[in-house]
Protein backbone atom coordinates (compact mmCIF):
# COMPACT_ATOMS: atom_id res chain seq x y z
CA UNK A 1 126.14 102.05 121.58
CA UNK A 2 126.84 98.12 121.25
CA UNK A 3 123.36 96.85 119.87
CA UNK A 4 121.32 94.13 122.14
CA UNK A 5 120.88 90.70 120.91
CA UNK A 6 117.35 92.08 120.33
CA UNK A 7 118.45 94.68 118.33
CA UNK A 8 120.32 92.47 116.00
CA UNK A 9 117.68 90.13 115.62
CA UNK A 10 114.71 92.46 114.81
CA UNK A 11 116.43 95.62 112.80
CA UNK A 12 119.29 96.99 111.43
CA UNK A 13 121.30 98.79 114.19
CA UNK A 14 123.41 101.47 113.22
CA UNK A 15 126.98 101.41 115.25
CA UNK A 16 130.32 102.25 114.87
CA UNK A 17 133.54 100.99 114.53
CA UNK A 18 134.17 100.71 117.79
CA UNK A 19 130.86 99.00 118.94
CA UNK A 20 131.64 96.87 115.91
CA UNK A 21 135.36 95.97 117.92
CA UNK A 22 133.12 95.15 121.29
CA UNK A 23 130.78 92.45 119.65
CA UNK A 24 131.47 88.82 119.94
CA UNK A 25 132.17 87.30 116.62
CA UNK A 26 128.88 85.74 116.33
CA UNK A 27 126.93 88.82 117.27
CA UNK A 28 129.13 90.35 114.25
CA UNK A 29 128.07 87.34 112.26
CA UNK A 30 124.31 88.01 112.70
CA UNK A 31 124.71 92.00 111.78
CA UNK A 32 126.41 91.57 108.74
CA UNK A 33 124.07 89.40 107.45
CA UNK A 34 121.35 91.41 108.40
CA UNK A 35 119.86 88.58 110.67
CA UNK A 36 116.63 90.64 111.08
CA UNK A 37 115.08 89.75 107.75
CA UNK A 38 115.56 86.21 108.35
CA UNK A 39 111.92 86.20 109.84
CA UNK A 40 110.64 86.57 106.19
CA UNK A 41 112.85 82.74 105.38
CA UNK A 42 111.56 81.41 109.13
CA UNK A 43 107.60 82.35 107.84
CA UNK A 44 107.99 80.86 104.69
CA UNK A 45 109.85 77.37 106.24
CA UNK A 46 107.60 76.79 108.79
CA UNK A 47 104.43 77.67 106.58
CA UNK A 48 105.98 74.39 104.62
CA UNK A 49 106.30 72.52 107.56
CA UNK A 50 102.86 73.34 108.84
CA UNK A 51 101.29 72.77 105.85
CA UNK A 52 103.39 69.37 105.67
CA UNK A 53 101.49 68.20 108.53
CA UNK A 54 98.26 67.07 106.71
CA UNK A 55 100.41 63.72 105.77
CA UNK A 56 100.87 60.61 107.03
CA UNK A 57 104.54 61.29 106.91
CA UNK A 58 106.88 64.34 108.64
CA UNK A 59 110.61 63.66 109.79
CA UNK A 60 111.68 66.22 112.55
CA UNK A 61 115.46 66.29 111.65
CA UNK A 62 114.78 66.96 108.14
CA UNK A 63 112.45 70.04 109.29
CA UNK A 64 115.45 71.09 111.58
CA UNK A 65 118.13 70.85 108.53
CA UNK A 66 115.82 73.03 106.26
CA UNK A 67 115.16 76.01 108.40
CA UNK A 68 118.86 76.17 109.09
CA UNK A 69 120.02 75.13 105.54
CA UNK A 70 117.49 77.93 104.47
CA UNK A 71 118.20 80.40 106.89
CA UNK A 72 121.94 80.22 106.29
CA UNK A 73 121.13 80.47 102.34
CA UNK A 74 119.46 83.45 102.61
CA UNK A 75 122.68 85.12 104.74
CA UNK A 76 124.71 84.04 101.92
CA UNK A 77 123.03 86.02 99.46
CA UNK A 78 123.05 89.04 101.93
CA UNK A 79 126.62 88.51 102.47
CA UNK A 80 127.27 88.76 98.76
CA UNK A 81 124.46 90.98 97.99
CA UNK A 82 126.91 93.23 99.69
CA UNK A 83 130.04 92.10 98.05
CA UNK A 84 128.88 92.51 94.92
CA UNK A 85 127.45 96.03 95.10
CA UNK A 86 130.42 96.90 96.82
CA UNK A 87 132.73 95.98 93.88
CA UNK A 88 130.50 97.51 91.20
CA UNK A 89 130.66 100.34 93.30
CA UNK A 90 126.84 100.54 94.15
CA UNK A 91 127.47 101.48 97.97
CA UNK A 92 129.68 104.19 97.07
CA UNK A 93 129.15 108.17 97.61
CA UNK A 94 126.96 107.92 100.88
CA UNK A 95 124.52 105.39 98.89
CA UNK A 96 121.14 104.63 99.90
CA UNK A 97 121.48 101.49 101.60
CA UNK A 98 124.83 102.60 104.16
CA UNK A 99 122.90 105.20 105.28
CA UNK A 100 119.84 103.11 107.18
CA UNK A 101 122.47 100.16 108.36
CA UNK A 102 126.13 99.20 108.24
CA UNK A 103 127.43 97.31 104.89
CA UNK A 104 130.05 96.02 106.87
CA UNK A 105 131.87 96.18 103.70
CA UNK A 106 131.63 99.43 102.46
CA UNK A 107 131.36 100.73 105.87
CA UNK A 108 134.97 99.39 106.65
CA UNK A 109 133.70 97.11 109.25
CA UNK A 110 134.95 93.81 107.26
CA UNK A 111 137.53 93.53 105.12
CA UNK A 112 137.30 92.00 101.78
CA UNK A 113 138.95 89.26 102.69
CA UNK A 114 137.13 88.94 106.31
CA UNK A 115 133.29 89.30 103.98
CA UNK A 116 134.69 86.53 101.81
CA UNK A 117 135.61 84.35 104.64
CA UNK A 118 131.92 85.02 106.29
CA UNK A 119 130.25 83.98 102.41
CA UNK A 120 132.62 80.69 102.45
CA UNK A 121 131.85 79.28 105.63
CA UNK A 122 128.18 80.02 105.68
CA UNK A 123 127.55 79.23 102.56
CA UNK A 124 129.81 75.94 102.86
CA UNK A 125 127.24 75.03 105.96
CA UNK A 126 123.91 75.97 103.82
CA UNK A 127 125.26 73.43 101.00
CA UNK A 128 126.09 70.96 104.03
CA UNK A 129 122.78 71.19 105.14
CA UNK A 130 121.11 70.30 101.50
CA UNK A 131 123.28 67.66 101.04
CA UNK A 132 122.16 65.94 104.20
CA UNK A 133 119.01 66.63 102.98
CA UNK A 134 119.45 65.61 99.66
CA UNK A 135 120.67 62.17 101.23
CA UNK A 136 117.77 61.73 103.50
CA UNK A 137 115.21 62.35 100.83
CA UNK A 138 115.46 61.86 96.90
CA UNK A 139 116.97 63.95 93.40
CA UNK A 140 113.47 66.22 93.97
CA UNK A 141 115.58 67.73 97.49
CA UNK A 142 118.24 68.42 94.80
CA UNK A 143 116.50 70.32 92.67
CA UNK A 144 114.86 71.95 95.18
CA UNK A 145 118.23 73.17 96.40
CA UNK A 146 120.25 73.63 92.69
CA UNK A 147 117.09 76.36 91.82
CA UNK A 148 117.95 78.07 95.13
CA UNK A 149 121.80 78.00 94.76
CA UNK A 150 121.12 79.67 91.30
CA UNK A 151 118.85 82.26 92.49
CA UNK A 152 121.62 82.56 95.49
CA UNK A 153 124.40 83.50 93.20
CA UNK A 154 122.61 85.28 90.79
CA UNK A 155 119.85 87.59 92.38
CA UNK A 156 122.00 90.43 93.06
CA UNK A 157 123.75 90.18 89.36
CA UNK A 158 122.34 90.53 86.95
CA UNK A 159 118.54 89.78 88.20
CA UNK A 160 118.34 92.59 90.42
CA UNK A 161 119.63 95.02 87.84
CA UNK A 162 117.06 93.70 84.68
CA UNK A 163 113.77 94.02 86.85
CA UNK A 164 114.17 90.79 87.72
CA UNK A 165 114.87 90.65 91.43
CA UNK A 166 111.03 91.50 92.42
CA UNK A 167 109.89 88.23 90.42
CA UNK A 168 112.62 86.20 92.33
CA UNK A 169 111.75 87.02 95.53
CA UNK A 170 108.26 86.21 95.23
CA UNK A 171 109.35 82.56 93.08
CA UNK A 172 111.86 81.82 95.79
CA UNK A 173 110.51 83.01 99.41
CA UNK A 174 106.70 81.33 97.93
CA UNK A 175 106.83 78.10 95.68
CA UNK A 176 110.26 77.24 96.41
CA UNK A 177 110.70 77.56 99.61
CA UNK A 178 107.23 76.79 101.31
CA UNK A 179 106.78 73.38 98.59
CA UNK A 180 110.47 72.46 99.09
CA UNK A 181 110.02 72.43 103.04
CA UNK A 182 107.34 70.58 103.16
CA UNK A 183 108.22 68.36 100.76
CA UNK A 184 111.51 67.04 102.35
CA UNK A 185 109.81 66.91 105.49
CA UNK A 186 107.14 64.51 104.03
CA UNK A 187 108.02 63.60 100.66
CA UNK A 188 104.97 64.87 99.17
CA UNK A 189 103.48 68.49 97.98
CA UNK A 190 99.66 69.20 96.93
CA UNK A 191 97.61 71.73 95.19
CA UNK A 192 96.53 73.41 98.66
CA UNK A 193 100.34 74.07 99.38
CA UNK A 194 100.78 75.57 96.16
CA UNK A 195 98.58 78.13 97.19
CA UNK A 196 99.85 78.86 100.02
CA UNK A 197 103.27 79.33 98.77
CA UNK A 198 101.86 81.81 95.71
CA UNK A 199 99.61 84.10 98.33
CA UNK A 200 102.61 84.39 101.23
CA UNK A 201 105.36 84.73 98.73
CA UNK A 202 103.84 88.07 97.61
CA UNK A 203 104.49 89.28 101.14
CA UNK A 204 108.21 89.71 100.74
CA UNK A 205 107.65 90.99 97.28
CA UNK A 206 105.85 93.89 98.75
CA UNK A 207 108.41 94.74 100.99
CA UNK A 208 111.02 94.53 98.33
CA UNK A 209 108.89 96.41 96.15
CA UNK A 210 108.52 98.89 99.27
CA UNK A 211 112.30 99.43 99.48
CA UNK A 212 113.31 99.64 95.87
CA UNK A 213 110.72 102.59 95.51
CA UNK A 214 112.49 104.20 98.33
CA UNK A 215 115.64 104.38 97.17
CA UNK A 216 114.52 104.56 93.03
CA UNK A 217 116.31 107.34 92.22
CA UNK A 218 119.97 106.64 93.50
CA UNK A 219 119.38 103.20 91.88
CA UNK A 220 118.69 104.72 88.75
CA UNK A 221 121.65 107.10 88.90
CA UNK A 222 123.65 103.72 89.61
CA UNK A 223 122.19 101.66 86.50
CA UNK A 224 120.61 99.73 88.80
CA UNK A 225 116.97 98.78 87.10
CA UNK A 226 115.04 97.23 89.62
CA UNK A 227 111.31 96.88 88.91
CA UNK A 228 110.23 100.33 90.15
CA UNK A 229 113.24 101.77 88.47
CA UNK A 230 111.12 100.57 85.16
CA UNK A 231 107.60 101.31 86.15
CA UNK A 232 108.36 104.24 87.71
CA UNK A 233 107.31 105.55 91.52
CA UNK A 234 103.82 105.82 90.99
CA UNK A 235 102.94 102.73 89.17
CA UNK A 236 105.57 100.81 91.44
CA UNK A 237 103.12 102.33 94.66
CA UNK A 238 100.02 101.17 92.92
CA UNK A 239 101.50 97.60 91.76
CA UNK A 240 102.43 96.88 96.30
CA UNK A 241 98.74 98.05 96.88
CA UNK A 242 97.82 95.31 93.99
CA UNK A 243 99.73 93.07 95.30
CA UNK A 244 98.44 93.27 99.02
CA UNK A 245 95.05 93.27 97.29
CA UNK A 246 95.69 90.10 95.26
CA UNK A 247 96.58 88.23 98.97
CA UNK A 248 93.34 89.06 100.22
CA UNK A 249 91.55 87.91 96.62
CA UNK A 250 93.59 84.66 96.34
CA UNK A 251 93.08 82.83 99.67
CA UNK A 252 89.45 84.02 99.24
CA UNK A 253 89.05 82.12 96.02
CA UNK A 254 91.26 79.30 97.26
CA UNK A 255 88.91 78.42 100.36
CA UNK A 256 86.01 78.98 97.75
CA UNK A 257 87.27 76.61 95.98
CA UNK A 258 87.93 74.27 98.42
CA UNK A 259 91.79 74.59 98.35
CA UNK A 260 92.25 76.17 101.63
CA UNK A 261 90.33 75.49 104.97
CA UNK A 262 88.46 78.27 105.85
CA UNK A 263 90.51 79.28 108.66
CA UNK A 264 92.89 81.41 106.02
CA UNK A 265 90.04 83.84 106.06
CA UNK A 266 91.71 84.79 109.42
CA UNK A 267 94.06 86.95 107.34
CA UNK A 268 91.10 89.47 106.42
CA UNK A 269 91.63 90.43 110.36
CA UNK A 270 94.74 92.09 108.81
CA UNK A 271 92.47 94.45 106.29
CA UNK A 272 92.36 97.79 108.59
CA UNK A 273 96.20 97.42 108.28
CA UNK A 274 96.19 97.06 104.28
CA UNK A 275 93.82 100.47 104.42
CA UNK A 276 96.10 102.16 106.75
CA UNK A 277 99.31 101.10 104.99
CA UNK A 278 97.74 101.50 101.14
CA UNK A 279 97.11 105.16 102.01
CA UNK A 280 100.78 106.05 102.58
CA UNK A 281 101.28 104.15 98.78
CA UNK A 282 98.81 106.42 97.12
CA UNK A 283 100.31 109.38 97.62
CA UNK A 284 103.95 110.69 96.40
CA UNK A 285 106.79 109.33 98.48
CA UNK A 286 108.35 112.66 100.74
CA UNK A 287 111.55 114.03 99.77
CA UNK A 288 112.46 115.00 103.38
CA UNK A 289 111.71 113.13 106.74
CA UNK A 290 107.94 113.35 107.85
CA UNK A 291 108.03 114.16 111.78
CA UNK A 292 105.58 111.69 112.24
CA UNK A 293 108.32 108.80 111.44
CA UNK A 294 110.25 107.18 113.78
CA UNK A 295 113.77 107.84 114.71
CA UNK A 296 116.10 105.51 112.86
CA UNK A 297 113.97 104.78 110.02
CA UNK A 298 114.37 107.11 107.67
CA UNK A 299 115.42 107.27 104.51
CA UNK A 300 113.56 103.99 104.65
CA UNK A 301 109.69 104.93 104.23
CA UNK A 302 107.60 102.73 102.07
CA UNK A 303 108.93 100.08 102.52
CA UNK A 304 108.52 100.11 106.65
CA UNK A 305 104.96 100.32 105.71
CA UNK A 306 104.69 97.10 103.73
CA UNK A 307 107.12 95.29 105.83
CA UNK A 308 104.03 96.68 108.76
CA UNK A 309 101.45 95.34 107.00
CA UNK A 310 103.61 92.01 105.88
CA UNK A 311 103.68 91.26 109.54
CA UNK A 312 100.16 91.58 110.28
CA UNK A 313 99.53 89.58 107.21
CA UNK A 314 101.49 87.07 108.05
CA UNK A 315 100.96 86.53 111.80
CA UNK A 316 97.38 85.80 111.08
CA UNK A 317 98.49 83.61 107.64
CA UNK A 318 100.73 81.46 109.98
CA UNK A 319 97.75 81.36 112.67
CA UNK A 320 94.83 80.87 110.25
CA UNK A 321 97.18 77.54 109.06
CA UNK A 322 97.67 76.42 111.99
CA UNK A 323 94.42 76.55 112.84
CA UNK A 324 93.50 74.90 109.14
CA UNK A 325 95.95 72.02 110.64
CA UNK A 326 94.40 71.15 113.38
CA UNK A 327 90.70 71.44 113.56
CA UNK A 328 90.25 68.41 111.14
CA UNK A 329 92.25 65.93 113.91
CA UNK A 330 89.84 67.28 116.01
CA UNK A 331 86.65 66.38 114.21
């Protein structure tokens, strides 16, 4: 069946060939790069941009170039996320990741060529976007956006395979992206937004963290050695619990501190989520499919857990800034 727009956008649909044939090209665009993930990039931007609004100064265009400059970033590195697995033969033999969600790749949905073309042009209009930027602002924009290209090119070889894709993801979707937004918006950063970026960039970590477990043994077979492939499944459950637990603990100390307005403590709304979700990361992951899962989730498990409690998080993150934003105009 040929996936709805709101399919695309909020999970990975699994179709055919032929429902692959029916879809516009841009509907094809936004399934190969696994457009619903994006919502991870779009929290972290506009936490930057929110955040950004305690200056003096905030330019509207230049918020408009990032979130598409980042969003189109972060489908370049799916794009050759899959490439690259593809031609080290990661995807191979009925792997892990073709059987939750088409690689168009490896599921013969793209040709090489066709992938190649996709990771040119939208990685030719993320560059275009942080060199407008770069013009707009100052040399910080440009290092901003020379760390990201690096971490672009280089997360899925070789940091993903040393242990050091978790690390990354937590560096890029929390100080670099939340600090670099609101900095080219407003040409400043502070202490406050430092926090913010090094509590919500955890988030993604823990979903990452979520799905590596899952699939730890085939990427261990494959000489893949992600983070859990190191620590192993049970310390790699504890270490998401830790990290949920260290979200909680950090904006707590920052708004003791003064750091954060005390409208972050919204998040602790999300807490009946973090015991709910922490219980399914203390025991064993299941070898088979639990009936109580969704259809169309599995072999995906943990990691639609922390990607659960990410939301919640999150929502009430984004909210409890907002919020932070606001009230002092008021007063």
């Amino acid at each position: 069946m040929i996936p709805t727009w709101s399919e695309v956008l909020t999970k990975i649909p699994r179709l055919d060939s032929q429902d692959w044939q029916a879809m516009g090209l841009v509907k094809r665009w936004f399934v190969a790069t696994r457009s619903a993930v994006f919502v991870m990039t779009l929290f972290s931007a506009g936490i930057g941009l929110v955040a950004a609004l305690q200056f003096e100064q905030f330019n509207g265009l230049n918020a408009l170039l990032v979130v598409l400059g980042l969003v189109l970033a972060h489908a370049t590195n799916n794009l050759l996320n899959d490439w690259t697995d593809s031609k080290k033969g990661i995807d191979k033999d009925n792997y892990f990741r073709t059987q939750y969600g088409p690689q168009a790749l490896e599921s013969g949905l793209l040709t090489e060529r066709a992938l190649l073309t996709y990771f040119a042009l939208t990685g030719a209009a993320a560059i275009a976007c942080g060199i407008a930027l770069i013009i707009r602002t100052d040399m910080v924009t440009l290092y901003f956006m020379l760390a990201g290209a690096f971490f672009v090119l280089f997360y899925t070889w070789p940091l993903k395979y040393i242990g050091l894709g978790e690390p990354t993801v937590w560096l890029v979707w929390g100080p670099l992206m939340v600090c670099g937004a609101a900095y080219v918006v407003s040409g400043q950063y502070s202490s406050s937004i430092l926090w913010l970026s090094i509590v919500y960039g955890l988030g993604p970590t823990t979903v990452l963290f979520g799905k590596h477990t899952d699939k730890l043994l085939e990427d261990r077979r494959k000489g893949v050695y992600t983070l859990p492939v190191i620590l192993g499944e049970q310390h790699s459950r504890y270490a998401t619990i830790l990290a949920w637990a260290a979200q909680y603990s950090l904006i707590t100390l920052a708004v003791v501190l003064g750091q954060l307005h005390w409208a972050l403590l919204l998040v602790w709304l999300a807490f009946p989520k973090f015991l709910k979700n922490s219980k399914m990361f203390l025991v064993p992951r299941p070898t088979e499919k639990p009936s109580s899962l969704p259809e169309g989730v599995w072999p995906l498990y943990l990691v639609a857990f922390a990607f659960d409690h990410n939301k919640s998080f999150s929502g009430l993150f984004f909210i409890g800034l907002i919020v932070s934003v606001i009230l002092p105009k008021m007063v």
